[in-house]
Protein backbone atom coordinates (compact mmCIF):
# COMPACT_ATOMS: atom_id res chain seq x y z
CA UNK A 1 126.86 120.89 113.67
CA UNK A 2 127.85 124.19 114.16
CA UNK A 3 126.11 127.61 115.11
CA UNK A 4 125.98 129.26 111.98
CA UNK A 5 124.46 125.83 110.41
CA UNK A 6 122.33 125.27 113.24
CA UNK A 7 120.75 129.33 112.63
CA UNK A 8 120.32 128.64 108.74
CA UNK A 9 117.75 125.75 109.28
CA UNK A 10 115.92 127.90 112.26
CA UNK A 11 116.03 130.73 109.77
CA UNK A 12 114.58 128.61 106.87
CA UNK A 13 112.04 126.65 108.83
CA UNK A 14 110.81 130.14 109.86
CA UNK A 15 110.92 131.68 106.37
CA UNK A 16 108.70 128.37 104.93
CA UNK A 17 106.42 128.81 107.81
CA UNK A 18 106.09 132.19 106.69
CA UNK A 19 105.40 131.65 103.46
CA UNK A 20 103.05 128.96 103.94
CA UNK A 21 100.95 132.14 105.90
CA UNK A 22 101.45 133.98 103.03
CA UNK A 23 100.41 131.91 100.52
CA UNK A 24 97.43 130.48 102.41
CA UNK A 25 99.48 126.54 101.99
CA UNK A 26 98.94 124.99 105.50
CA UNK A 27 102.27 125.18 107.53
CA UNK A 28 101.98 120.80 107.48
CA UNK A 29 101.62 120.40 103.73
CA UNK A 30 104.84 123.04 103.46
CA UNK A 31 106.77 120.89 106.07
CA UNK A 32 106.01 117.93 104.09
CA UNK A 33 107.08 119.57 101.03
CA UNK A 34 110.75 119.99 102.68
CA UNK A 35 110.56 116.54 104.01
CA UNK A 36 110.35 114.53 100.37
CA UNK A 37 112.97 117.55 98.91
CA UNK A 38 114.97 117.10 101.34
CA UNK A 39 114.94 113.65 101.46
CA UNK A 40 115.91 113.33 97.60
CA UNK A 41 113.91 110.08 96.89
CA UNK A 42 114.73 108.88 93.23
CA UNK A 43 113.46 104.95 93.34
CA UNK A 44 109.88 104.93 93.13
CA UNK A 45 106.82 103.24 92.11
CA UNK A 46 104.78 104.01 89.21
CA UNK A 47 101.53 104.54 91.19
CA UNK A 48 103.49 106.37 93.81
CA UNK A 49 104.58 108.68 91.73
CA UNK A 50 101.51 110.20 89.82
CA UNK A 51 99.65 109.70 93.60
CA UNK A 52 102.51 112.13 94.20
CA UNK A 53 101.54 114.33 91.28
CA UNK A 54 97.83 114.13 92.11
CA UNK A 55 98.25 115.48 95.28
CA UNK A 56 100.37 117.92 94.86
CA UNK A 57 101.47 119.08 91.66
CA UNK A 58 103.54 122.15 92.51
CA UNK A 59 105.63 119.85 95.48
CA UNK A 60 105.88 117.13 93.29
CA UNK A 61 107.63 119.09 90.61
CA UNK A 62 109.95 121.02 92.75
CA UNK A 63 111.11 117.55 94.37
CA UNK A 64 111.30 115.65 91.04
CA UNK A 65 111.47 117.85 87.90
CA UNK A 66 114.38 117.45 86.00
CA UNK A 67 115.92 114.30 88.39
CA UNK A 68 116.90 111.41 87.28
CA UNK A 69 114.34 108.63 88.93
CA UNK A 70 114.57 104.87 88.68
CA UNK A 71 110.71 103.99 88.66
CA UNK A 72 109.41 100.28 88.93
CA UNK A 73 105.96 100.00 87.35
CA UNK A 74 104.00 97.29 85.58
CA UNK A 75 103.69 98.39 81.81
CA UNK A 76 100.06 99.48 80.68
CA UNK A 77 100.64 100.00 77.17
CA UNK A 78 103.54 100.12 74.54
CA UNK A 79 102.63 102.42 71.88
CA UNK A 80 104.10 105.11 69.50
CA UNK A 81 104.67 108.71 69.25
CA UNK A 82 103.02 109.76 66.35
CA UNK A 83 105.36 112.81 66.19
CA UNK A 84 108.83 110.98 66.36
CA UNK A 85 107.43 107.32 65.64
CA UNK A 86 109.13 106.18 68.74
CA UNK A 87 107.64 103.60 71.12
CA UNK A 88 107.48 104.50 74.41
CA UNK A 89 106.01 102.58 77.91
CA UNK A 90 103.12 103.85 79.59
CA UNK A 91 103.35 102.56 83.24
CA UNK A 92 100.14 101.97 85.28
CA UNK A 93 99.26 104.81 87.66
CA UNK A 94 96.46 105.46 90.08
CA UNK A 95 92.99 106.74 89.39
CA UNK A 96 90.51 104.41 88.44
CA UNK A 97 86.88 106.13 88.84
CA UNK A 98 88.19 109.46 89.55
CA UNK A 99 91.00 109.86 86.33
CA UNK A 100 93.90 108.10 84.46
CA UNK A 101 97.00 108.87 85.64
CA UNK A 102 100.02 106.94 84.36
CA UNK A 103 104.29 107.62 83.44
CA UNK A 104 104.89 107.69 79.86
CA UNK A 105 108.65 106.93 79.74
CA UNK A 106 110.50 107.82 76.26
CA UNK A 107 113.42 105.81 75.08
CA UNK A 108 116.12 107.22 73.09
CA UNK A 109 116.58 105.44 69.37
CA UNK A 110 119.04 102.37 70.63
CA UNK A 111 116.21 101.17 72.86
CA UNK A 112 113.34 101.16 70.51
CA UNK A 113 113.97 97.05 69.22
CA UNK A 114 113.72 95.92 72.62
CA UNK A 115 110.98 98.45 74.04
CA UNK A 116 109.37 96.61 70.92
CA UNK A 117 109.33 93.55 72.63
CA UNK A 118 107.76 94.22 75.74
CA UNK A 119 104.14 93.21 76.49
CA UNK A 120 101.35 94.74 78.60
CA UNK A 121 101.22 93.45 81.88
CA UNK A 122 105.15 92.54 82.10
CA UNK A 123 106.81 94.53 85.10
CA UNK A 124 109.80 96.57 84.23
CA UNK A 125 112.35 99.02 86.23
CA UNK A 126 113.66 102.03 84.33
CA UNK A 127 115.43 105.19 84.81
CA UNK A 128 114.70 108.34 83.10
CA UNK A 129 114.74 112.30 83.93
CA UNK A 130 111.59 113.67 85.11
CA UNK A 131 110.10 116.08 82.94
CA UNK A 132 107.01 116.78 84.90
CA UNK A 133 102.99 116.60 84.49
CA UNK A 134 101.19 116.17 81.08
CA UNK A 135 97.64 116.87 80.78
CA UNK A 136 94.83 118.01 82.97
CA UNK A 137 94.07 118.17 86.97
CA UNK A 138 93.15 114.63 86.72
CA UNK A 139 93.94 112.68 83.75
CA UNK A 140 97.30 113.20 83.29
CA UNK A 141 100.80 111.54 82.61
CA UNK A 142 104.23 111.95 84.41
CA UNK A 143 106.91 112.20 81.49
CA UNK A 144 110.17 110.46 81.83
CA UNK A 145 112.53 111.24 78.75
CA UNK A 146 115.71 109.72 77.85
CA UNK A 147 114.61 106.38 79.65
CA UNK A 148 116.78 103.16 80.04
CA UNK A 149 115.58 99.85 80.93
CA UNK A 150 117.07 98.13 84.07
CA UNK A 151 115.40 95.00 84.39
């Protein structure tokens, strides 16, 4: 590593510890933020990832939104969009007593016969992009669009 590169990341970790001062965020929860970015996780678990979500919406959007994730999950529901008429999964999340919080994954049209097949309680691990948080503080869903099945 070289001087110049070795400045940047002093100059950013002082910048985000600025901001965090600014914004009122603790400096910890802004570190952490820069930890999971940084470390570009894109295999996760269903539960993980609305906990994720949950806990910290705005992080959890900036670190996934719009990345491709391969997410292993055991399949709540199958049901169908009443808009397009395409199934899609919904994978159990967390919450229990205090919310419902699962990832609805939608399939494009050549996966619809065997999404068809698939039963409640059967584990599955797909990859879709993230498209973010659906709903409310704490029932909510974690979209995944244009979803493949990988085993």
């Amino acid at each position: 590593m070289n001087f110049s590169s070795a400045m940047s990341g002093v100059l950013l970790l002082v910048g985000l510890l600025a901001t965090a001062g600014c914004t009122g965020r603790s400096a910890s929860k802004t570190l952490s933020t820069v930890g999971a970015i940084g470390a570009k996780r894109t295999d996760l678990d269903a539960v993980q990832l609305c906990d994720e979500f949950h806990a910290d919406a705005e992080s959890a959007t900036s670190a996934y939104g719009g990345r491709k994730l391969t997410v292993n999950g055991t399949i709540r529901s199958v049901r169908e969009d009443r808009v397009t008429g395409r199934k899609y999964l919904e994978l159990q999340g967390s919450g229990g007593g205090s919310g419902t919080r699962n990832v609805r994954c939608f399939f494009p049209e050549d996966f619809q016969e065997e999404i068809a097949k698939l039963k409640p309680g059967a584990t599955v691990k797909l990859q879709g992009a993230c498209k973010g948080k659906q709903g409310t503080e704490v029932n909510f869903d974690v979209a995944l669009d244009a979803c493949k099945l990988l085993k």
